[in-house]
Protein backbone atom coordinates (compact mmCIF):
# COMPACT_ATOMS: atom_id res chain seq x y z
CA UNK A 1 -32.28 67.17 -56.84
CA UNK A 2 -34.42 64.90 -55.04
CA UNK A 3 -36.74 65.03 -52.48
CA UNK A 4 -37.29 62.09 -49.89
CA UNK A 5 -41.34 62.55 -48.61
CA UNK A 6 -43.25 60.58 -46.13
CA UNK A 7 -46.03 58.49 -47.71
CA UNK A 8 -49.53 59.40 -45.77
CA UNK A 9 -53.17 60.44 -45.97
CA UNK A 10 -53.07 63.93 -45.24
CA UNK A 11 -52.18 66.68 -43.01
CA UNK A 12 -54.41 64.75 -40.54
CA UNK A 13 -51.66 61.89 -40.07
CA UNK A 14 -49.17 64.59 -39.83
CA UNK A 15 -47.72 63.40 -43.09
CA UNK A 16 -48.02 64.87 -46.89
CA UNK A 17 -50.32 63.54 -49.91
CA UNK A 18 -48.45 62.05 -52.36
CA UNK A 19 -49.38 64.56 -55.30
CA UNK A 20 -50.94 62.60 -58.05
CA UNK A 21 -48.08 63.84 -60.53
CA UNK A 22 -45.44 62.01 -58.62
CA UNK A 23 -44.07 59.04 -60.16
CA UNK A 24 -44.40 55.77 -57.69
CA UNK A 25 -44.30 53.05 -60.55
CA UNK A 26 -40.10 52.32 -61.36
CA UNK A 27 -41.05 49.06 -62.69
CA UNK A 28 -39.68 50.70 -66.00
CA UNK A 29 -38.36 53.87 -64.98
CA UNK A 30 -34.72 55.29 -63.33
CA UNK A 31 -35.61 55.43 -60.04
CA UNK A 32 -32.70 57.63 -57.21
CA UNK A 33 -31.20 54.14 -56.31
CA UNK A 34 -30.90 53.02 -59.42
CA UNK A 35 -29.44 55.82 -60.98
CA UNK A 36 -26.84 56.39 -57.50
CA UNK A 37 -26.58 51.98 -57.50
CA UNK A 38 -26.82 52.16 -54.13
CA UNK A 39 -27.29 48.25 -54.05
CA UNK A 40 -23.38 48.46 -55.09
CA UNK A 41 -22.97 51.72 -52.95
CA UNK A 42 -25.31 50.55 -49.31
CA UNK A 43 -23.51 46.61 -49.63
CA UNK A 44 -19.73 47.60 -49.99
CA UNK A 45 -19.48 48.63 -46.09
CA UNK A 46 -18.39 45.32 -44.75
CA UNK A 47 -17.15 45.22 -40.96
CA UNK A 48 -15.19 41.78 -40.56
CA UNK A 49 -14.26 41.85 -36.64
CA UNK A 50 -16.03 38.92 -35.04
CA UNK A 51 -18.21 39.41 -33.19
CA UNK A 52 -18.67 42.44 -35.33
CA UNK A 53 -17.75 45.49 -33.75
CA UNK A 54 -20.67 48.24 -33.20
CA UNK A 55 -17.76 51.12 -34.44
CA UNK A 56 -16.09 49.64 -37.13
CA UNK A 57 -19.19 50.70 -39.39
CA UNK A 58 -18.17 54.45 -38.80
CA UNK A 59 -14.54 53.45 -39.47
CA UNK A 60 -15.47 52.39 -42.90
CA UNK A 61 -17.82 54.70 -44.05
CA UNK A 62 -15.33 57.82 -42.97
CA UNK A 63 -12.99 56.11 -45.22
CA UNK A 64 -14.70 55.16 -47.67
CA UNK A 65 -16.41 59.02 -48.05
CA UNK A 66 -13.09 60.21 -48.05
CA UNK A 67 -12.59 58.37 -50.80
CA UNK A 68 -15.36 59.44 -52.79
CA UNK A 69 -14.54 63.06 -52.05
CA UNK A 70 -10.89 62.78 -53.16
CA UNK A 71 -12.49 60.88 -56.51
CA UNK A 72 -14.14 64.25 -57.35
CA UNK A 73 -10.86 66.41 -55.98
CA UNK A 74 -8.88 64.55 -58.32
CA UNK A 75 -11.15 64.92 -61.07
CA UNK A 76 -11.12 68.57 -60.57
CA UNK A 77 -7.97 69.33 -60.25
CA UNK A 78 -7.28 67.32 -63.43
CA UNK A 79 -9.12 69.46 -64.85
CA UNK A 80 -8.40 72.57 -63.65
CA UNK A 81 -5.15 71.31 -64.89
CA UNK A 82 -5.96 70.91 -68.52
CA UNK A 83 -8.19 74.47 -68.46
CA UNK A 84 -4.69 75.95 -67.82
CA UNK A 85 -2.50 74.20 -70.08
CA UNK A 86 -5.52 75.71 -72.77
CA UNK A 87 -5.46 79.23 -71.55
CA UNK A 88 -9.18 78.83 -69.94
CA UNK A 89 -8.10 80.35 -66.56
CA UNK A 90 -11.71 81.48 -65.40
CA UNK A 91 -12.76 77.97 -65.82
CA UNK A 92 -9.65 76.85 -64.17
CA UNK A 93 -10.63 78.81 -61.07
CA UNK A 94 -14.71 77.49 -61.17
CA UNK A 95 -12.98 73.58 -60.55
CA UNK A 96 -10.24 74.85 -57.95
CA UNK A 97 -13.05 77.07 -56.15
CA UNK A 98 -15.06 73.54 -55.87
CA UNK A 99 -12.13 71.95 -54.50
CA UNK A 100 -11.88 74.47 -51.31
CA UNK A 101 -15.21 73.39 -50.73
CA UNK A 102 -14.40 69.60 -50.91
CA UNK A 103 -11.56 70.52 -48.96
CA UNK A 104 -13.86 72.04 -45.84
CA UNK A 105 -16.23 69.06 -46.04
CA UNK A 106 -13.04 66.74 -45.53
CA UNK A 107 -11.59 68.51 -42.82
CA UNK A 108 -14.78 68.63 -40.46
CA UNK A 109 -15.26 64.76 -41.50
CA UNK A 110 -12.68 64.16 -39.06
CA UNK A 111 -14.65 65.14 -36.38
CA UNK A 112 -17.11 62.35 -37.14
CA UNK A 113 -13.88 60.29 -36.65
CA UNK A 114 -12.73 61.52 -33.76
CA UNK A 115 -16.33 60.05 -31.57
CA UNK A 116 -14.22 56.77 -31.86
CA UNK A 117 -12.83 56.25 -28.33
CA UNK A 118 -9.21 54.90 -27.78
CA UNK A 119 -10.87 51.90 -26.51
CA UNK A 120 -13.54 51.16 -28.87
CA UNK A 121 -11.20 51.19 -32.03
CA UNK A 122 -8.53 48.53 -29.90
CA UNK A 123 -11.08 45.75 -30.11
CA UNK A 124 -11.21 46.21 -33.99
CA UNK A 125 -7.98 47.61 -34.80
CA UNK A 126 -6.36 44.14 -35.01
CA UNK A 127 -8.53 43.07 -37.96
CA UNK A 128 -7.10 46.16 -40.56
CA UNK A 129 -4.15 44.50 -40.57
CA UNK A 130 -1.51 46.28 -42.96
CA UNK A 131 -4.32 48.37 -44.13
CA UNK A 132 -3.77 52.01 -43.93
CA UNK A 133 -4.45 55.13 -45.27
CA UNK A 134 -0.72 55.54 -46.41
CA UNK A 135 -2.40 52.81 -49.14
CA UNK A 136 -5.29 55.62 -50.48
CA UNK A 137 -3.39 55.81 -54.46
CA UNK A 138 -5.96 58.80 -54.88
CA UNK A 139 -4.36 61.23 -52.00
CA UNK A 140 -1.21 60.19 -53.69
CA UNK A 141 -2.73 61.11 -56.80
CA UNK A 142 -3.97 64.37 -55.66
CA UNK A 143 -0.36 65.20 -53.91
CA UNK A 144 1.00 64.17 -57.44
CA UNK A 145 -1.11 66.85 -59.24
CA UNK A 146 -0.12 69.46 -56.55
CA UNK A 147 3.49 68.97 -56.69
CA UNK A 148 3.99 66.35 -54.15
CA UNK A 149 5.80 64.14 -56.25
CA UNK A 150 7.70 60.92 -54.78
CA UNK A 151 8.50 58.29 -57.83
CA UNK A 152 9.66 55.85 -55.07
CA UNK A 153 5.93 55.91 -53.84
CA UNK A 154 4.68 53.78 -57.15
CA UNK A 155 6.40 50.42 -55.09
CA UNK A 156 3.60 50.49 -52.60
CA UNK A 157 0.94 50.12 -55.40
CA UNK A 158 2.71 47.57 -57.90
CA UNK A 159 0.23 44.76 -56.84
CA UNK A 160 -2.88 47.60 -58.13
CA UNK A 161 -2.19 47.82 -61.59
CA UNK A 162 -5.14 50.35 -62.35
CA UNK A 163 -3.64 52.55 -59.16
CA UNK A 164 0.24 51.96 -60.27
CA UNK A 165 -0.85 53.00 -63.83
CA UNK A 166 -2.80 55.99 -62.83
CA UNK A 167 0.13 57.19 -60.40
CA UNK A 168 2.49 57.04 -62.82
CA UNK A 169 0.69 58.90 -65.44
CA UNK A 170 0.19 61.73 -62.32
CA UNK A 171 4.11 61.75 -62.16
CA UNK A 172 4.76 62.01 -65.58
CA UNK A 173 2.62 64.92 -65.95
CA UNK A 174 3.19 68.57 -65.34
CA UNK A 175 1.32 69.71 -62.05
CA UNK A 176 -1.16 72.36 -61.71
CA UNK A 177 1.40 74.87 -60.58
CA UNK A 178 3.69 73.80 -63.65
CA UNK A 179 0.80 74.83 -65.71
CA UNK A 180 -0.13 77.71 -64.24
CA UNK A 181 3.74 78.99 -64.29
CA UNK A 182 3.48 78.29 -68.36
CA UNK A 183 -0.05 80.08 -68.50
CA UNK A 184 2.15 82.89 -67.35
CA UNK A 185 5.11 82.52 -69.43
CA UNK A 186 2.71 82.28 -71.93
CA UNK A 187 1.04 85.73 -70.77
CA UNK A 188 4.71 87.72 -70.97
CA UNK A 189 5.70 87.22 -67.62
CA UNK A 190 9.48 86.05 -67.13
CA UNK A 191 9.37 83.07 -65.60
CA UNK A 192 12.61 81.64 -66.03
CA UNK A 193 13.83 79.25 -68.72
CA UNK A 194 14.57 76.62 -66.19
CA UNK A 195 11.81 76.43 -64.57
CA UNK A 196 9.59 75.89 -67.68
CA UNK A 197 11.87 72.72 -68.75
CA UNK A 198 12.27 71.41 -65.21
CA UNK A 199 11.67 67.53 -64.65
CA UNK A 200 8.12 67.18 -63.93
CA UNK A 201 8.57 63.99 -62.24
CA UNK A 202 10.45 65.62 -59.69
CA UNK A 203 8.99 67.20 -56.51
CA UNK A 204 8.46 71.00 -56.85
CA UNK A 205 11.65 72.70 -54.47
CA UNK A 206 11.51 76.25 -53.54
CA UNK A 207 12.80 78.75 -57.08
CA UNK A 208 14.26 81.66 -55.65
CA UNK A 209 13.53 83.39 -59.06
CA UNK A 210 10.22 83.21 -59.18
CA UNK A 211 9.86 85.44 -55.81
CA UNK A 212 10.72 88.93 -57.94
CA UNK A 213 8.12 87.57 -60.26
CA UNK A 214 5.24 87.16 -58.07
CA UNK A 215 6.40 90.68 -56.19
CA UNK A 216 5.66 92.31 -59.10
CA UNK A 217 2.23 90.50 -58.93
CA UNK A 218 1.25 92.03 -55.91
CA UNK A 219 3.02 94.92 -56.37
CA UNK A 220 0.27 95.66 -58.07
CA UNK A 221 -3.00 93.21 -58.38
CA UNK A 222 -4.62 95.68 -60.40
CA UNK A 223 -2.94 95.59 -63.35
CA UNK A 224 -2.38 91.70 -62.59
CA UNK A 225 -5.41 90.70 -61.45
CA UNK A 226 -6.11 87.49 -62.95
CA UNK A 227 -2.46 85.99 -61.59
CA UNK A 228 -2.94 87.56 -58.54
CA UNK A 229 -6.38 86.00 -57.90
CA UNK A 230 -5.02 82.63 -59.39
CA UNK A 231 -2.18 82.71 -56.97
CA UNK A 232 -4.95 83.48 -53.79
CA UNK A 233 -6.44 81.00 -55.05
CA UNK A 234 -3.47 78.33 -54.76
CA UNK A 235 -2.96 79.45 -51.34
CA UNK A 236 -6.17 78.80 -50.11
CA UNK A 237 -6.07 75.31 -51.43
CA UNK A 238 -2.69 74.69 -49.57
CA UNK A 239 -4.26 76.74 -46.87
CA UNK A 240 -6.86 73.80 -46.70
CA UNK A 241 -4.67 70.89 -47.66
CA UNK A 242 -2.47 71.72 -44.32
CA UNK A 243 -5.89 72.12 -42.48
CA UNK A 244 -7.15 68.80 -42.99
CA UNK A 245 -3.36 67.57 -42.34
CA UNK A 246 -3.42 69.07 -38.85
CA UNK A 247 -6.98 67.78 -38.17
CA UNK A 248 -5.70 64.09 -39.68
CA UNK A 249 -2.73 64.15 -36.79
CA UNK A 250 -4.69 65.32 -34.18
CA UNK A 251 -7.48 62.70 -34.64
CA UNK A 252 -4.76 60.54 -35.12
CA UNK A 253 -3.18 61.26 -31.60
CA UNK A 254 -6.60 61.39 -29.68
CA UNK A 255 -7.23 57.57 -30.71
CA UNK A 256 -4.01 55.61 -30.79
CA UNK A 257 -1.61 57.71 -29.28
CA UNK A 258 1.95 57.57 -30.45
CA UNK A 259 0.93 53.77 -31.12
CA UNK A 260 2.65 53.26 -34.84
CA UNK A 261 0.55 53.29 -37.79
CA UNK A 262 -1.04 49.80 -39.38
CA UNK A 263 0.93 49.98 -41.86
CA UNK A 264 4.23 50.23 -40.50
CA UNK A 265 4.48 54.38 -40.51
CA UNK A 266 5.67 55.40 -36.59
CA UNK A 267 1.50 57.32 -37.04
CA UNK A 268 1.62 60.11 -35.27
CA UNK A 269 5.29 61.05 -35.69
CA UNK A 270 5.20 60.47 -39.32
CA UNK A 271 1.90 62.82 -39.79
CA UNK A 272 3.62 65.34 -37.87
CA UNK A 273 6.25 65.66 -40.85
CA UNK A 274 3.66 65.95 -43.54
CA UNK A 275 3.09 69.87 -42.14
CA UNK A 276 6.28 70.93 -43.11
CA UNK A 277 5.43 69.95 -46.81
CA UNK A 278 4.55 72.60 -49.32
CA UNK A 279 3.16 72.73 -52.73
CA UNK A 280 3.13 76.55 -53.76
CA UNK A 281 6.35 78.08 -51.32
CA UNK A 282 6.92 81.29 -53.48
CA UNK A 283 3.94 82.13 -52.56
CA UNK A 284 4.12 82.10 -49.19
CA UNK A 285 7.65 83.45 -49.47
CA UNK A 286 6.55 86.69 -51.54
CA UNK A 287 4.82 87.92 -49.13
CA UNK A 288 7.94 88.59 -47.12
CA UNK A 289 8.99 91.13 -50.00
CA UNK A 290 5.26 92.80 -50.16
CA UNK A 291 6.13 96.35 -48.62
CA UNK A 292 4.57 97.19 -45.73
């Protein structure tokens, strides 16, 4: 942690000593922008609307935090991935529970978003061009490693050959809930045959079979505890995923409209769709069978 202090005489100047034991001298030493690079970090938010438009700032900077949370999402869930193809299911949960909270901060960012007026972001708008956020290869990547899988998707980032390579790789892998169904193959529970040797490159449909399975989960959590909390858990990331969805679409339609999308999407209409995606639907469809 660090602390940012005022530099004063005294309580007088209603500001705080320095304490002689802090460290002012980084001629040789890691200072906090050195170790963060925020030379790199502060100079990569460049507006280009001439004259340069007082709101595109915010435009960028909502963007480009998203982007920097989704980094970290991804690199949880990868390895929340990993933890349960080894069997390390309490660690599994530690990354996912981090994710719900990355998943909260993303969803009120919108509201930061949503200050920008219909009329403020027309007299940038123009200068994104193509440039959307249909383009972000990391919320690909992180609908990849939930399930979302859509091979035809790679065509859009064939001119990014670090993104194209790292999308792949996402499609080509099992997803989180693929690994969790094996953790509980693995555990004695019968998931079927086919489901275990399913094409991972594939997006995850709804498997009637696996319903009876997870019944028996919460037929008695229990004696299944650590799948039933696991599965909780899974909900309350879709839970959040279709959260910041809605609040996407919403911000979306309080500043263009049903204007289409920069990069050729019909916006609106085309985020509206996106809700009726799932990544975990036994799980919402046990809870039909659940007695009661």
């Amino acid at each position: 942690m660090t602390e940012h202090e005022g530099v004063g005489d005294g309580i007088e100047a209603n500001t705080r000593t320095i304490e002689a034991s802090v460290v002012t001298d980084f001629s040789d030493r890691m200072s906090y922008g050195g170790y963060l690079d925020l030379p790199t970090l502060l100079s990569a938010q460049r507006p280009i609307s001439r004259p340069e438009h007082h709101d595109e700032l915010l435009f960028i900077v909502q963007h480009q935090t998203t982007e920097l949370w989704l980094k970290l999402v991804l690199h949880e869930l990868e390895t929340a991935r990993d933890l349960l193809r080894d069997d390390q299911l309490g660690r599994a949960l530690k990354c996912i529970a981090r994710v719900k909270h990355i998943q909260k901060t993303l969803t009120e960012q919108w509201s930061v978003l949503a200050t920008l007026t219909p009329s403020e972001y027309a007299q940038f708008r123009g200068v994104l061009g193509n440039a959307s956020g249909f383009q972000s290869y990391q919320y690909r990547a992180v609908e990849f490693v939930l399930g979302n899988k859509h091979a035809r998707m790679l065509s859009v980032f064939e001119s990014d050959p670090a993104a194209h390579a790292l999308l792949t790789h996402e499609l080509e892998t099992p997803s989180l809930y693929d690994e969790f169904l094996r953790l509980l193959a693995r555990a004695g529970y019968p998931i079927p045959q086919a489901v275990l040797e399913r094409d991972v490159t594939q997006a995850w449909t709804f498997q009637a079979e696996l319903v009876p399975v997870f019944a028996s989960i919460y037929s008695d959590t229990d004696a299944h505890w650590a799948a039933y909390e696991t599965c909780e858990e899974l909900v309350d990331l879709e839970d959040n995923f279709q959260l910041w969805r809605f609040r996407h679409l919403k911000t979306v339609e309080r500043i263009i409209g049903s204007k289409p999308g920069t990069g050729g999407s019909s916006g609106a209409p085309f985020l509206k769709r996106a809700l009726e995606l799932t990544f975990f639907p036994e799980l919402y469809a046990v809870r039909t069978e659940i007695p009661g």
